[in-house]
N, C-alpha and C. Protein backbone atom coordinates (compact mmCIF):
# COMPACT_ATOMS: atom_id res chain seq x y z
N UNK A 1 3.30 -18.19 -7.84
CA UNK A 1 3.62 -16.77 -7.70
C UNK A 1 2.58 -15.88 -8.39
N UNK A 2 2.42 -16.23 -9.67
CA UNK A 2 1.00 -15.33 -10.39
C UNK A 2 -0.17 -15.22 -9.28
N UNK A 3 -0.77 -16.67 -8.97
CA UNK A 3 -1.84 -16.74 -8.21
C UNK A 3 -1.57 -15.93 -7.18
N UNK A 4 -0.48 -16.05 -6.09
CA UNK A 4 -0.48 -14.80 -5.48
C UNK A 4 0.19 -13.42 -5.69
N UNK A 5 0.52 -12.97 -6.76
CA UNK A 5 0.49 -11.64 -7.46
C UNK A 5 -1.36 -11.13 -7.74
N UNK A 6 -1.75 -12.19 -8.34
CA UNK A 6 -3.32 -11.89 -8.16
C UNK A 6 -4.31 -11.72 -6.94
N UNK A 7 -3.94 -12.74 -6.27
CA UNK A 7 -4.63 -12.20 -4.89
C UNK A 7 -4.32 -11.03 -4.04
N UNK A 8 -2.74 -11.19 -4.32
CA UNK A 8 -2.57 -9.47 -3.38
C UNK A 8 -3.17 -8.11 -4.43
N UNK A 9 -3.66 -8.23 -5.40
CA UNK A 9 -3.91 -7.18 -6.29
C UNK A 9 -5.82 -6.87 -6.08
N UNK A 10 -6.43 -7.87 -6.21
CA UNK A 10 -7.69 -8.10 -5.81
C UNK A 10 -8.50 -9.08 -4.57
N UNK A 11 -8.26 -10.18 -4.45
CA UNK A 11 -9.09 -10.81 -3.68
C UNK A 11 -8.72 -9.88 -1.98
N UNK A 12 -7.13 -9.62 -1.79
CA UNK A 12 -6.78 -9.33 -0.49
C UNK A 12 -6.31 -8.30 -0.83
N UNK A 13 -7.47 -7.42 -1.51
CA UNK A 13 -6.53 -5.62 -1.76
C UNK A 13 -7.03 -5.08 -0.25
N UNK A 14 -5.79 -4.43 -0.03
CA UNK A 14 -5.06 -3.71 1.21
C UNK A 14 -6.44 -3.10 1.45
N UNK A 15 -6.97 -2.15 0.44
CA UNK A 15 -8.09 -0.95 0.43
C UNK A 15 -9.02 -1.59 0.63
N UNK A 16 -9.61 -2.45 -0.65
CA UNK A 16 -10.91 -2.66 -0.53
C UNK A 16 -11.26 -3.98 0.42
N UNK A 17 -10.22 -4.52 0.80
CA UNK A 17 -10.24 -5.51 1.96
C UNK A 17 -10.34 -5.80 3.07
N UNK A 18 -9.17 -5.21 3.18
CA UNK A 18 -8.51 -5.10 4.66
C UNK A 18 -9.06 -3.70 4.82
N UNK A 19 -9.39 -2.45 4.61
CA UNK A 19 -9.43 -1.08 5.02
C UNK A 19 -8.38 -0.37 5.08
N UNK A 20 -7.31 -0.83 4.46
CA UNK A 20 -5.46 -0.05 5.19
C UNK A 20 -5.49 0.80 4.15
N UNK A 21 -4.93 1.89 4.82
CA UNK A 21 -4.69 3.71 4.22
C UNK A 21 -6.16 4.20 3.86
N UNK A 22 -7.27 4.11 3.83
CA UNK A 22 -8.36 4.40 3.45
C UNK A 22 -8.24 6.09 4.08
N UNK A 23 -7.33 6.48 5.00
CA UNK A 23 -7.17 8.27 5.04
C UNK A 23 -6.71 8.83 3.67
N UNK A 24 -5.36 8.30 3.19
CA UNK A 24 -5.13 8.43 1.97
C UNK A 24 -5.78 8.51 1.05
N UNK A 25 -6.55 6.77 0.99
CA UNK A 25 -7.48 6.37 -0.34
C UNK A 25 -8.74 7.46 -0.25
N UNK A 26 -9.40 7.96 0.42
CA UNK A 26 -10.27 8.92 0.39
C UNK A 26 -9.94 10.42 0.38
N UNK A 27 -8.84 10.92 0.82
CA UNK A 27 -8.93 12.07 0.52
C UNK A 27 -8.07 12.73 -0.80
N UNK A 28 -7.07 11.72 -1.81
CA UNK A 28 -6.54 12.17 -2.28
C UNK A 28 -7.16 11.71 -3.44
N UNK A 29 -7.85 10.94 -3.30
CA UNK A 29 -8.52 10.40 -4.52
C UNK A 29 -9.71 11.66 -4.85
N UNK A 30 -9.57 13.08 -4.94
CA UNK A 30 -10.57 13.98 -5.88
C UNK A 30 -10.47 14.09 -7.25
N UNK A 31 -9.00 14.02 -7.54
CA UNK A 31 -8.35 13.97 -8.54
C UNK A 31 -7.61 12.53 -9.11
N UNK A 32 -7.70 12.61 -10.46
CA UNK A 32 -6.87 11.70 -10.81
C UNK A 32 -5.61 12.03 -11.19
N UNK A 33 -4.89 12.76 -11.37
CA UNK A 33 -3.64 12.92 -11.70
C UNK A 33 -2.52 12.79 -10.40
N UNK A 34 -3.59 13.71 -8.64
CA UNK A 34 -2.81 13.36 -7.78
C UNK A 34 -2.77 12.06 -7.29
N UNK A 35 -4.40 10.88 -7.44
CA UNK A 35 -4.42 9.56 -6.80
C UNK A 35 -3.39 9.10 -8.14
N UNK A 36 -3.18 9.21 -9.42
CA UNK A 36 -1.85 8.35 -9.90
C UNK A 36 -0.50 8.44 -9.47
N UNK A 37 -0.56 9.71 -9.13
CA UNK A 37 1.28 9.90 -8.40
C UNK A 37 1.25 9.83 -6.60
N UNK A 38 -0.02 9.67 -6.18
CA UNK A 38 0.25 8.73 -5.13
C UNK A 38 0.24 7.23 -4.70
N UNK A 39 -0.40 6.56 -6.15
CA UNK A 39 -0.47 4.97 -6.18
C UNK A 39 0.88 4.87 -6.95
N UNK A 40 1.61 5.78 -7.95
CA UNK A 40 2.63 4.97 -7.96
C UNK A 40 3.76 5.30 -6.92
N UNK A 41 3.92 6.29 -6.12
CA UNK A 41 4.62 6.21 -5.12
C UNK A 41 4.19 5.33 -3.91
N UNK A 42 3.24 4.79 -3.77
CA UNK A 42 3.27 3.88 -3.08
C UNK A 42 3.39 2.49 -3.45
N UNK A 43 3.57 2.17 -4.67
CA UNK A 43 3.56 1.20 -5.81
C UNK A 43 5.44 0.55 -4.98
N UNK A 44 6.38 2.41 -5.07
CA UNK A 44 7.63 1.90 -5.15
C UNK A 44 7.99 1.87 -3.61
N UNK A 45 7.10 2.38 -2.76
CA UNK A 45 7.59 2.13 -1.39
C UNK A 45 7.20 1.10 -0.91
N UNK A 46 5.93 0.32 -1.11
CA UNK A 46 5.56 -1.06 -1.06
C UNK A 46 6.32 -2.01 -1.79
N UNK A 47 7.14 -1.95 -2.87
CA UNK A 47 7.78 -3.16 -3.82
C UNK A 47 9.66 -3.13 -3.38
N UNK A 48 9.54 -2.37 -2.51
CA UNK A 48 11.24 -1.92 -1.82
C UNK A 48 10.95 -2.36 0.03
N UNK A 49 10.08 -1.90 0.22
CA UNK A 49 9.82 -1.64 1.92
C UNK A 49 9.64 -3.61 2.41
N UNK A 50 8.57 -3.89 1.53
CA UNK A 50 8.47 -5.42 1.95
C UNK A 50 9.32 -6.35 1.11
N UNK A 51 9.98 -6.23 0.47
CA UNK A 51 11.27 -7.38 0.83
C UNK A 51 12.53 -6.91 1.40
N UNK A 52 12.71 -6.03 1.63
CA UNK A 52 13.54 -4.62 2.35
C UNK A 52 13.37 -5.49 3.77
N UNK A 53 12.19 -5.56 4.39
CA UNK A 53 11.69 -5.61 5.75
C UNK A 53 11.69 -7.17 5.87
N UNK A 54 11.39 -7.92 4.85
CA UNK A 54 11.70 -9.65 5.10
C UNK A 54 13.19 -10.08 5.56
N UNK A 55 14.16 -9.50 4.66
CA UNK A 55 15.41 -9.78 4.61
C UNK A 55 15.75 -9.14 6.64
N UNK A 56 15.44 -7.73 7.09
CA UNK A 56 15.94 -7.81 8.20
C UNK A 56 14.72 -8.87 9.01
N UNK A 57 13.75 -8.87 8.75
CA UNK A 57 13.05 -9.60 9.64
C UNK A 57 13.82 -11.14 10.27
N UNK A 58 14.36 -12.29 8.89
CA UNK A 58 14.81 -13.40 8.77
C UNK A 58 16.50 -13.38 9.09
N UNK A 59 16.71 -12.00 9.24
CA UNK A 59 17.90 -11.87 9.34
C UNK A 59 18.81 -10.98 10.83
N UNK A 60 17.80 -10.77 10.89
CA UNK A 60 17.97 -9.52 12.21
C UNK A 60 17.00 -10.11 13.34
N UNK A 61 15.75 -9.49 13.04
CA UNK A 61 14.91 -9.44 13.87
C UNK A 61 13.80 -10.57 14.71
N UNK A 62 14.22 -11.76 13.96
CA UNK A 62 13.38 -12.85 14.40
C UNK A 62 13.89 -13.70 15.60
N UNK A 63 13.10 -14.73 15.97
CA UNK A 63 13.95 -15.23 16.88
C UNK A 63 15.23 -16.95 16.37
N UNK A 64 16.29 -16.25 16.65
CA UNK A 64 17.35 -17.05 16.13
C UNK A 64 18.00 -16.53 15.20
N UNK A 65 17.12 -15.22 14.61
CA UNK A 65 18.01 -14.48 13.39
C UNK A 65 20.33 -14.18 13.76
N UNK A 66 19.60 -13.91 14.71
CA UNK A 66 21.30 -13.48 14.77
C UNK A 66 22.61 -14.99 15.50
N UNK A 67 22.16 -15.58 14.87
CA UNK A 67 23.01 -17.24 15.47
C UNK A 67 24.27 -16.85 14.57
N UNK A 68 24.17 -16.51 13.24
CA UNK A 68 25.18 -15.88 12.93
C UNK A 68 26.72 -15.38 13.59
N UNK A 69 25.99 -14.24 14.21
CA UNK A 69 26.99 -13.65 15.52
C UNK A 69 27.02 -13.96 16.56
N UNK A 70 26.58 -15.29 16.77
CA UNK A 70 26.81 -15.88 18.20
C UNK A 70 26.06 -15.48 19.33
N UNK A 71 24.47 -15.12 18.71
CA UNK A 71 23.69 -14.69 19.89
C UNK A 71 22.33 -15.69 19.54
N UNK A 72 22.57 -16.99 19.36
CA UNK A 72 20.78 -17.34 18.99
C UNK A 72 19.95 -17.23 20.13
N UNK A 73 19.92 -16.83 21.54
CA UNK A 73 18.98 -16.41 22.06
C UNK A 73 18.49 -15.20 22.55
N UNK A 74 19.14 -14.53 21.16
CA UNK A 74 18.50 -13.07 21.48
C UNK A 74 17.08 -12.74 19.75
N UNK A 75 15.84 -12.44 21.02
CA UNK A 75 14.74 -12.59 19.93
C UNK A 75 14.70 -10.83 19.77
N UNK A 76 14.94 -10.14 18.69
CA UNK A 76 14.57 -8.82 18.29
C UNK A 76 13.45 -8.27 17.85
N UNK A 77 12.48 -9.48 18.23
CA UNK A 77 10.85 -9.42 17.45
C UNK A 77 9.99 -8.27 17.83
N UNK A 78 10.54 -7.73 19.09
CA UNK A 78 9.59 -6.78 19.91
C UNK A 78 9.96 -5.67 19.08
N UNK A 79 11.20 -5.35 17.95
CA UNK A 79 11.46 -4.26 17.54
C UNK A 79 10.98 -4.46 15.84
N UNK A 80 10.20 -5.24 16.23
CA UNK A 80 9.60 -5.61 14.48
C UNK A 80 8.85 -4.26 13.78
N UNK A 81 7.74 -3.76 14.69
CA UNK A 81 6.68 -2.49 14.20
C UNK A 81 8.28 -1.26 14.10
N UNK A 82 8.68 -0.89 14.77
CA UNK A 82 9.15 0.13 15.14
C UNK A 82 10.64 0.06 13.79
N UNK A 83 11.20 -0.80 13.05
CA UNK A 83 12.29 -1.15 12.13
C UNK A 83 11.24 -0.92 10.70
N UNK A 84 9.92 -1.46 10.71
CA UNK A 84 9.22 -1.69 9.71
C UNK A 84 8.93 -0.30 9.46
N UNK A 85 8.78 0.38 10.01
CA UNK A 85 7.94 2.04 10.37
C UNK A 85 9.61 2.43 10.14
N UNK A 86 10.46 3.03 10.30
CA UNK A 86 11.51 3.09 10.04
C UNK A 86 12.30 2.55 8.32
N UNK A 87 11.70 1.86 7.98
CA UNK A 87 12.37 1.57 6.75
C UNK A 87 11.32 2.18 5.70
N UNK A 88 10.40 2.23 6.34
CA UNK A 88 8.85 3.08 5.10
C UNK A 88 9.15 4.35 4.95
N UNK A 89 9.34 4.60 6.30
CA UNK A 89 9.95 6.37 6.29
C UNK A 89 10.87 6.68 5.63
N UNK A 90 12.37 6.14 5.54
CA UNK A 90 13.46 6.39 4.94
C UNK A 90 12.96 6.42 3.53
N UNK A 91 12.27 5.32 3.00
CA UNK A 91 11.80 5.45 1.46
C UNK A 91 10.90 6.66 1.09
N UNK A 92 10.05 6.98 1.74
CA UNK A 92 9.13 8.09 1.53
C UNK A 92 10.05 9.24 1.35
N UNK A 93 10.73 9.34 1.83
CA UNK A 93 11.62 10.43 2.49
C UNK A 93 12.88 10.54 1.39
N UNK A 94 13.14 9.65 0.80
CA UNK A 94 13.81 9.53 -0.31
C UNK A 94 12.70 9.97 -2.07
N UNK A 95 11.85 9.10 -1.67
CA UNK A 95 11.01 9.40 -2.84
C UNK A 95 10.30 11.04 -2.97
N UNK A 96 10.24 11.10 -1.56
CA UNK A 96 10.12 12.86 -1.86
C UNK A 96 11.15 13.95 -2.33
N UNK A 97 12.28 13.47 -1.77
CA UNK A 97 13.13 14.49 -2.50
C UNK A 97 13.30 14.23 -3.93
N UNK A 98 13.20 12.73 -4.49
CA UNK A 98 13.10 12.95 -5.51
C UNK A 98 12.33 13.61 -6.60
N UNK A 99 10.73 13.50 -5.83
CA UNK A 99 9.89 14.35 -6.51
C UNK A 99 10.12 15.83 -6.72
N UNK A 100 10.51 16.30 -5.39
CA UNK A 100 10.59 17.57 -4.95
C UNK A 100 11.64 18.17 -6.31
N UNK A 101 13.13 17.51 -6.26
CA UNK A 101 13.73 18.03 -7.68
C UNK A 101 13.33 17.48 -8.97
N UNK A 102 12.36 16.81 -9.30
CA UNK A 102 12.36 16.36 -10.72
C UNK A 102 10.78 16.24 -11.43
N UNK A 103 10.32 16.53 -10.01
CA UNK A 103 8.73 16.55 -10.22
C UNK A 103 8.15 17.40 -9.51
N UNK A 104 8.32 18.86 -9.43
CA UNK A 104 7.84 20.01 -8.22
C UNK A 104 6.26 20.20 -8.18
N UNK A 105 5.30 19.64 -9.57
CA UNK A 105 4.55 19.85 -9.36
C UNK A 105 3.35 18.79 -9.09
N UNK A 106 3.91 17.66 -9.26
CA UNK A 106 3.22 16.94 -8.11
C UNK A 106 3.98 16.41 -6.55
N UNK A 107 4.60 16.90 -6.52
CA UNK A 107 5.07 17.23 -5.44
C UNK A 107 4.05 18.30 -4.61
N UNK A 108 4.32 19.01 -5.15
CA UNK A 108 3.15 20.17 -4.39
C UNK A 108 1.49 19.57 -4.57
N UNK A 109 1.29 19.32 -5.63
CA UNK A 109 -0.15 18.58 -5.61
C UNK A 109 -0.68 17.31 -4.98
N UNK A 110 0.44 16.43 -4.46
CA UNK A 110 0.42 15.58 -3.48
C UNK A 110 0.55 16.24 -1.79
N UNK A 111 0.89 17.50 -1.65
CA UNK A 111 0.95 18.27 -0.60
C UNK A 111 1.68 17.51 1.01
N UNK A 112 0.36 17.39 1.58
CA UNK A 112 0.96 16.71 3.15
C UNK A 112 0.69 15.47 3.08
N UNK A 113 0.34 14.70 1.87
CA UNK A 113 -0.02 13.40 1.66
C UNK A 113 0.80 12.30 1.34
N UNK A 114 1.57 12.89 0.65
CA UNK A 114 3.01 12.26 0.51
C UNK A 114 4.06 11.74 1.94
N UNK A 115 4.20 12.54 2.45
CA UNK A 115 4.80 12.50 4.40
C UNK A 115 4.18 11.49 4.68
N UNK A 116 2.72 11.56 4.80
CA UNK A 116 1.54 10.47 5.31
C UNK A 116 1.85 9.43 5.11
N UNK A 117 2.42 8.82 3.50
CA UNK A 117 2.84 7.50 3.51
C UNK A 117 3.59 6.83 4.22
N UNK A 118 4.60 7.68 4.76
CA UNK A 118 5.79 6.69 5.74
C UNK A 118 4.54 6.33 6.76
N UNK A 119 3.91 6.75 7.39
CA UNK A 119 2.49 5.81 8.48
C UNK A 119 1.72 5.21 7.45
N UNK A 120 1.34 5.36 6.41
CA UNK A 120 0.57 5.09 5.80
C UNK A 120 0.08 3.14 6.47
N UNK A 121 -0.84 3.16 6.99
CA UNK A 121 -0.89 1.36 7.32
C UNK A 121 -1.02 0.40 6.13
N UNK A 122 -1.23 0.73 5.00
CA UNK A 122 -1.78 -0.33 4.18
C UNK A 122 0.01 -0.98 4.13
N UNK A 123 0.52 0.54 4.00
CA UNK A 123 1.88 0.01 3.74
C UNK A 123 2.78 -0.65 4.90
N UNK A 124 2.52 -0.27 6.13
CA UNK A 124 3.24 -1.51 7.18
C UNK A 124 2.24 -2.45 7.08
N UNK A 125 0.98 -2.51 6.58
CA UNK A 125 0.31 -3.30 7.41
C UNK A 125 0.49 -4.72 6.12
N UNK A 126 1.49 -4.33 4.78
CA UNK A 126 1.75 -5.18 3.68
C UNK A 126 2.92 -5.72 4.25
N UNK A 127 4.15 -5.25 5.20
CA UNK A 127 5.08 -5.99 5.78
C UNK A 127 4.43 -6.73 7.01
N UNK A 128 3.76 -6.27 7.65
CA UNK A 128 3.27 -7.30 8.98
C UNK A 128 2.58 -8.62 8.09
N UNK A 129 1.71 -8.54 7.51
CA UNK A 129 1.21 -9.50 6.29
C UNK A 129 2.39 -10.57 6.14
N UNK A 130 2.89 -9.88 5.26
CA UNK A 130 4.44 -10.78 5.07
C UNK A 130 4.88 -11.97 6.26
N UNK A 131 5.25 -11.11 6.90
CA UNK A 131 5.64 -12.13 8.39
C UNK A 131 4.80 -12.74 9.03
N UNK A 132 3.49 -12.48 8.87
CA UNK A 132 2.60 -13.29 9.26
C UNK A 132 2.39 -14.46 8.69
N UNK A 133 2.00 -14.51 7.87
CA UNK A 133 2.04 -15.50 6.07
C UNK A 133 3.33 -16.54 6.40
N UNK A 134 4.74 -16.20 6.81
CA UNK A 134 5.89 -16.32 6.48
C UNK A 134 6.43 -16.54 4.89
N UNK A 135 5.71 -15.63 4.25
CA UNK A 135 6.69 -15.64 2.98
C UNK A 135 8.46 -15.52 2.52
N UNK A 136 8.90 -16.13 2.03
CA UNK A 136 9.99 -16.35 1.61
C UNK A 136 10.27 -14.90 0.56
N UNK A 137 11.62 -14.48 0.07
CA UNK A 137 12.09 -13.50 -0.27
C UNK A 137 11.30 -13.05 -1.61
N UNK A 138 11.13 -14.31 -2.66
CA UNK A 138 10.82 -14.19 -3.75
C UNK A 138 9.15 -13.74 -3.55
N UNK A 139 9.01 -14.53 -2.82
CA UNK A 139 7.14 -14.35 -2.30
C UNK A 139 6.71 -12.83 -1.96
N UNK A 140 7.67 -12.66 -1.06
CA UNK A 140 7.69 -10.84 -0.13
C UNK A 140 7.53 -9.64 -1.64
N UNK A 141 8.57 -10.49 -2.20
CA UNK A 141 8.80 -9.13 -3.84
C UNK A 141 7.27 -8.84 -4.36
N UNK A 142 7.35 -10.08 -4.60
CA UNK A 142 5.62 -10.54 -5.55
C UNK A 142 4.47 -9.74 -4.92
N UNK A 143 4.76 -10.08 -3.27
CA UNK A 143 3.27 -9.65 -3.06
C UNK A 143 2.87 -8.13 -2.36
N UNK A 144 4.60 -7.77 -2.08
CA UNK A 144 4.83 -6.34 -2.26
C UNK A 144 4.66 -5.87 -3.14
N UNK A 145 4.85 -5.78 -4.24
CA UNK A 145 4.46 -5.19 -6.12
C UNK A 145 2.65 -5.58 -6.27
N UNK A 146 2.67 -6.80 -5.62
CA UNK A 146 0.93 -6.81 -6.19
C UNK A 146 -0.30 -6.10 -5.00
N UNK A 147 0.23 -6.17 -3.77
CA UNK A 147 -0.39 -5.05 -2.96
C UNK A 147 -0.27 -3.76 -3.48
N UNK A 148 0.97 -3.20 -3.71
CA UNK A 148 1.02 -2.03 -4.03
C UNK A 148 0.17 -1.47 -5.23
N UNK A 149 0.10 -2.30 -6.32
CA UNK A 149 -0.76 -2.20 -7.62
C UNK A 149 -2.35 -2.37 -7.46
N UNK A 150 -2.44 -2.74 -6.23
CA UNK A 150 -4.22 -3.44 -5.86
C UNK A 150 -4.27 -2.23 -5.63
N UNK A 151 -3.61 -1.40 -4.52
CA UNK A 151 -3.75 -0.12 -3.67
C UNK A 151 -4.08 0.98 -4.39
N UNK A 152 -3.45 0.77 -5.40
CA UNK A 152 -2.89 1.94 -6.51
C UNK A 152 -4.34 1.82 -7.15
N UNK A 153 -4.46 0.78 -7.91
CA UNK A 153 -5.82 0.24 -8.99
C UNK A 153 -6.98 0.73 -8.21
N UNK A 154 -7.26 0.48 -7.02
CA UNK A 154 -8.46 0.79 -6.02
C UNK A 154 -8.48 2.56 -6.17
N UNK A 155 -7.07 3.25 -5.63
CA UNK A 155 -6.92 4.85 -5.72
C UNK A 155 -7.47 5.42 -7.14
N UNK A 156 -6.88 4.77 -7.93
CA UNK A 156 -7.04 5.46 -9.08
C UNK A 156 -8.43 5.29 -10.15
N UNK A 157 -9.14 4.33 -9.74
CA UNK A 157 -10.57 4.06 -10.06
C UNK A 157 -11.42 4.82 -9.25
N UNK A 158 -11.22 5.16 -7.76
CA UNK A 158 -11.90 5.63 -7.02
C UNK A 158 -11.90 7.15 -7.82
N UNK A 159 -10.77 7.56 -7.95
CA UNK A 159 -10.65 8.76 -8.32
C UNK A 159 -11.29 9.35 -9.86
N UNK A 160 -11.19 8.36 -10.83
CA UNK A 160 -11.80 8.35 -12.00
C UNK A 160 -13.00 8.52 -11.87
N UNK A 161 -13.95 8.11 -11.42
CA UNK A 161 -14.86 8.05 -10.46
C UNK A 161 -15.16 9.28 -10.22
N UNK A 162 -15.09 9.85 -8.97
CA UNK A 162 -14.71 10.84 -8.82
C UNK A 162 -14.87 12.41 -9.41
N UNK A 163 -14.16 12.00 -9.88
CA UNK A 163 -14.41 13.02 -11.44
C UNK A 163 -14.82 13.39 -12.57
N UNK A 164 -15.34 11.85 -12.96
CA UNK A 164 -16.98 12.17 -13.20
C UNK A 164 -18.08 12.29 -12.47
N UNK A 165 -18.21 12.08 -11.31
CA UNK A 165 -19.23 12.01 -10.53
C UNK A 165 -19.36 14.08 -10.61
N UNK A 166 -18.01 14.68 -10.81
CA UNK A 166 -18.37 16.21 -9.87
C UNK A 166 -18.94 16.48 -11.10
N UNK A 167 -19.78 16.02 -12.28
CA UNK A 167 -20.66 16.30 -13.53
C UNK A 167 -22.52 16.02 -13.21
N UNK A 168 -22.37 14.84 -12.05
CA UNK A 168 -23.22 14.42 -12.00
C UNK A 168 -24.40 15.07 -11.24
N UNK A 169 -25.39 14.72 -11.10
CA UNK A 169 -26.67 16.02 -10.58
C UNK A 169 -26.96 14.71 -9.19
N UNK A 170 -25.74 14.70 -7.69
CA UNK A 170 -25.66 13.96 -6.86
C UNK A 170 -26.83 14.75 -5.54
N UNK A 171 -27.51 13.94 -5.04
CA UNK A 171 -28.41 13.91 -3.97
C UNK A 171 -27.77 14.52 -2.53
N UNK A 172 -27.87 16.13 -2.08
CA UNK A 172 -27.38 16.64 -1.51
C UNK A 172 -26.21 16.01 -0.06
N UNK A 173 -27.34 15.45 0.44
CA UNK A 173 -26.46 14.41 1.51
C UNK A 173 -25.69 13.59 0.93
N UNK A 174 -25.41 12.84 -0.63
CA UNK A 174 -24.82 12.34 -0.94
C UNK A 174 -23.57 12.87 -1.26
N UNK A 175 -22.91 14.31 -1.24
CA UNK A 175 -22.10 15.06 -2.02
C UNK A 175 -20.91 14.52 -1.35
N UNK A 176 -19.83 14.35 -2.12
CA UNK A 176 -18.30 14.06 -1.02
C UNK A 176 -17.94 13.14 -0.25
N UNK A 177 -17.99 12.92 0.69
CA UNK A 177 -17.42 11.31 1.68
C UNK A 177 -18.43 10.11 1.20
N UNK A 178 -19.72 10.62 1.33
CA UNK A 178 -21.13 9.98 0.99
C UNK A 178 -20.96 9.49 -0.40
N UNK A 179 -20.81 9.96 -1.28
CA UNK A 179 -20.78 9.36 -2.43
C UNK A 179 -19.34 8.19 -2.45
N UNK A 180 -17.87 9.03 -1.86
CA UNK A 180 -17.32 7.88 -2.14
C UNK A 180 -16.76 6.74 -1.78
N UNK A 181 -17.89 6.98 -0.22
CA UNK A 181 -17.99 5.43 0.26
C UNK A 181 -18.65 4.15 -0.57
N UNK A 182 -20.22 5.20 -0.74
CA UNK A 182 -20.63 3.76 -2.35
C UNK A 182 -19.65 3.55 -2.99
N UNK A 183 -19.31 4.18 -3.64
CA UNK A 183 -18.38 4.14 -4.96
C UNK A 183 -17.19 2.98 -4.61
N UNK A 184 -16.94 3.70 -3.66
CA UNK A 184 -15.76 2.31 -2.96
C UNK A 184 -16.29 0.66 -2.68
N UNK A 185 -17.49 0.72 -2.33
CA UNK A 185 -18.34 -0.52 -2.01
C UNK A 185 -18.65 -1.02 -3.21
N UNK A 186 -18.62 0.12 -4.47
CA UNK A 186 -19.34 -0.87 -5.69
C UNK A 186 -17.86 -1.59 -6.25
N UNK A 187 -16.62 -0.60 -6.01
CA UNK A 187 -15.16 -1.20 -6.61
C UNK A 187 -14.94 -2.12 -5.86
N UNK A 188 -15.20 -2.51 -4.55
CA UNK A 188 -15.05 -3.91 -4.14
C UNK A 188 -15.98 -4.53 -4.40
N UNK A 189 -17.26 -4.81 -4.23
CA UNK A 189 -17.50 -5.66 -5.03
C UNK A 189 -17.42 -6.04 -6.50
N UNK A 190 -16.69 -5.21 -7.47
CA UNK A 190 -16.10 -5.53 -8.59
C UNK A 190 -14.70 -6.65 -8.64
N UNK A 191 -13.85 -5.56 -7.65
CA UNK A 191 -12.86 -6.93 -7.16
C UNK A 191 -13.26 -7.89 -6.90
N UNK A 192 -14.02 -8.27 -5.75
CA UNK A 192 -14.59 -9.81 -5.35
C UNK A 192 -14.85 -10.84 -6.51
N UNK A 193 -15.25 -10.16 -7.96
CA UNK A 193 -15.25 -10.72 -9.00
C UNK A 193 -14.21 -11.59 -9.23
N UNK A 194 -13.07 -11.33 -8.54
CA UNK A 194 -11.49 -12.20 -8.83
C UNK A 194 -11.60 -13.05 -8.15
N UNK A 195 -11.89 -13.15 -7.04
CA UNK A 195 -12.41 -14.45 -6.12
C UNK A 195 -12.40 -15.91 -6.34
N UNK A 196 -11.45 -16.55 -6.66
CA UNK A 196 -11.85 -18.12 -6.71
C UNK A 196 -10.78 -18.07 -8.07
N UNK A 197 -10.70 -16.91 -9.10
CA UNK A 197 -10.13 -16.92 -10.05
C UNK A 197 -8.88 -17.28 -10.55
N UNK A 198 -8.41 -18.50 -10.91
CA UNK A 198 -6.57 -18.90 -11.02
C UNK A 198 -6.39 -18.60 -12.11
N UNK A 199 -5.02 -18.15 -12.51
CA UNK A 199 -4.50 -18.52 -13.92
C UNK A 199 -3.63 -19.40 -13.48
N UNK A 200 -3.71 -20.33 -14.68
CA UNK A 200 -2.68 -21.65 -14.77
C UNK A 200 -1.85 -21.13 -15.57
């Protein structure tokens, strides 16, 4: 379980890996105070959404899931994207109102970016993962919490970053997207550093 808590955090981060949410990971990352309250809201919609989405997957939606009720040849798989996208939303949508009363001002400083997460892909694209893999319940938790923290770790370095860089005396064409595509290329290859790496 560690070993893969570690790999979903670095070797197979969502961002610097796979490319998933990189709309997000680039535009909210100017700041660090808004990329922290959008890595940890996606921290809690990724560590709820994918074992959330295993349990109906193995239980609902697969084929044979429902033998239960006396239907094992009905396969619900075709409604897999469309339940997964549906259960991200409800959480987003929850986690915003919570912000909205208890946190108004990053609420507002997360703006239309927050909404974004219910599509957000890194975050379906951490439940399709799941079912692909076929991880088991305990597995789904793990590697939902350690995607979400890779996602987050990637946002919030980018953004640190970032903000020192707007000090820096940067090479005109380099200003803005340009700079933090390097920047992103040098944090993955920092991750890649984890590569091969176990703890026993």
């Amino acid at each position: 379980m560690i070993e893969l808590f570690q790999r979903a955090i670095f070797e197979e981060n969502l961002a610097l890996s796979f490319f998933l949410g990189m709309c997000t990971y680039l535009a909210v990352s100017k700041r660090l105070d808004t990329a922290l309250g959008v890595g940890v809201a996606l921290i809690l919609v990724q560590s709820i959404s994918v074992p959330l989405n295993h349990l109906l997957h193995a239980h609902l939606l697969s084929a044979g899931a429902l033998t239960w009720l006396g239907l094992p040849d009905v396969d619900l798989g075709f409604m897999r994207l469309l339940t997964f996208i549906g259960i991200v939303a409800g959480l987003v949508q929850v986690i915003e109102m919570l912000l909205d009363r208890y946190m108004p001002g990053l609420y507002r400083s997360l703006g239309i970016y927050l909404p974004l997460l219910a599509i957000n892909c890194a975050i379906i694209g951490g439940s399709l993962f799941m079912v692909e893999r076929q991880y088991d319940l305990a597995e789904s938790a793990v590697y939902g919490v350690g995607t979400g923290i890779g996602w987050a770790l990637a946002i919030v370095t980018l953004a640190a970053i970032r903000e020192r860089l707007r000090y820096a005396d940067i090479p005109k064409g380099l200003e803005g997207l340009g700079m933090a595509f390097i920047v992103t290329g040098l944090i993955s290859m920092a991750f890649s550093a984890f590569v091969g790496v176990r703890v026993i």
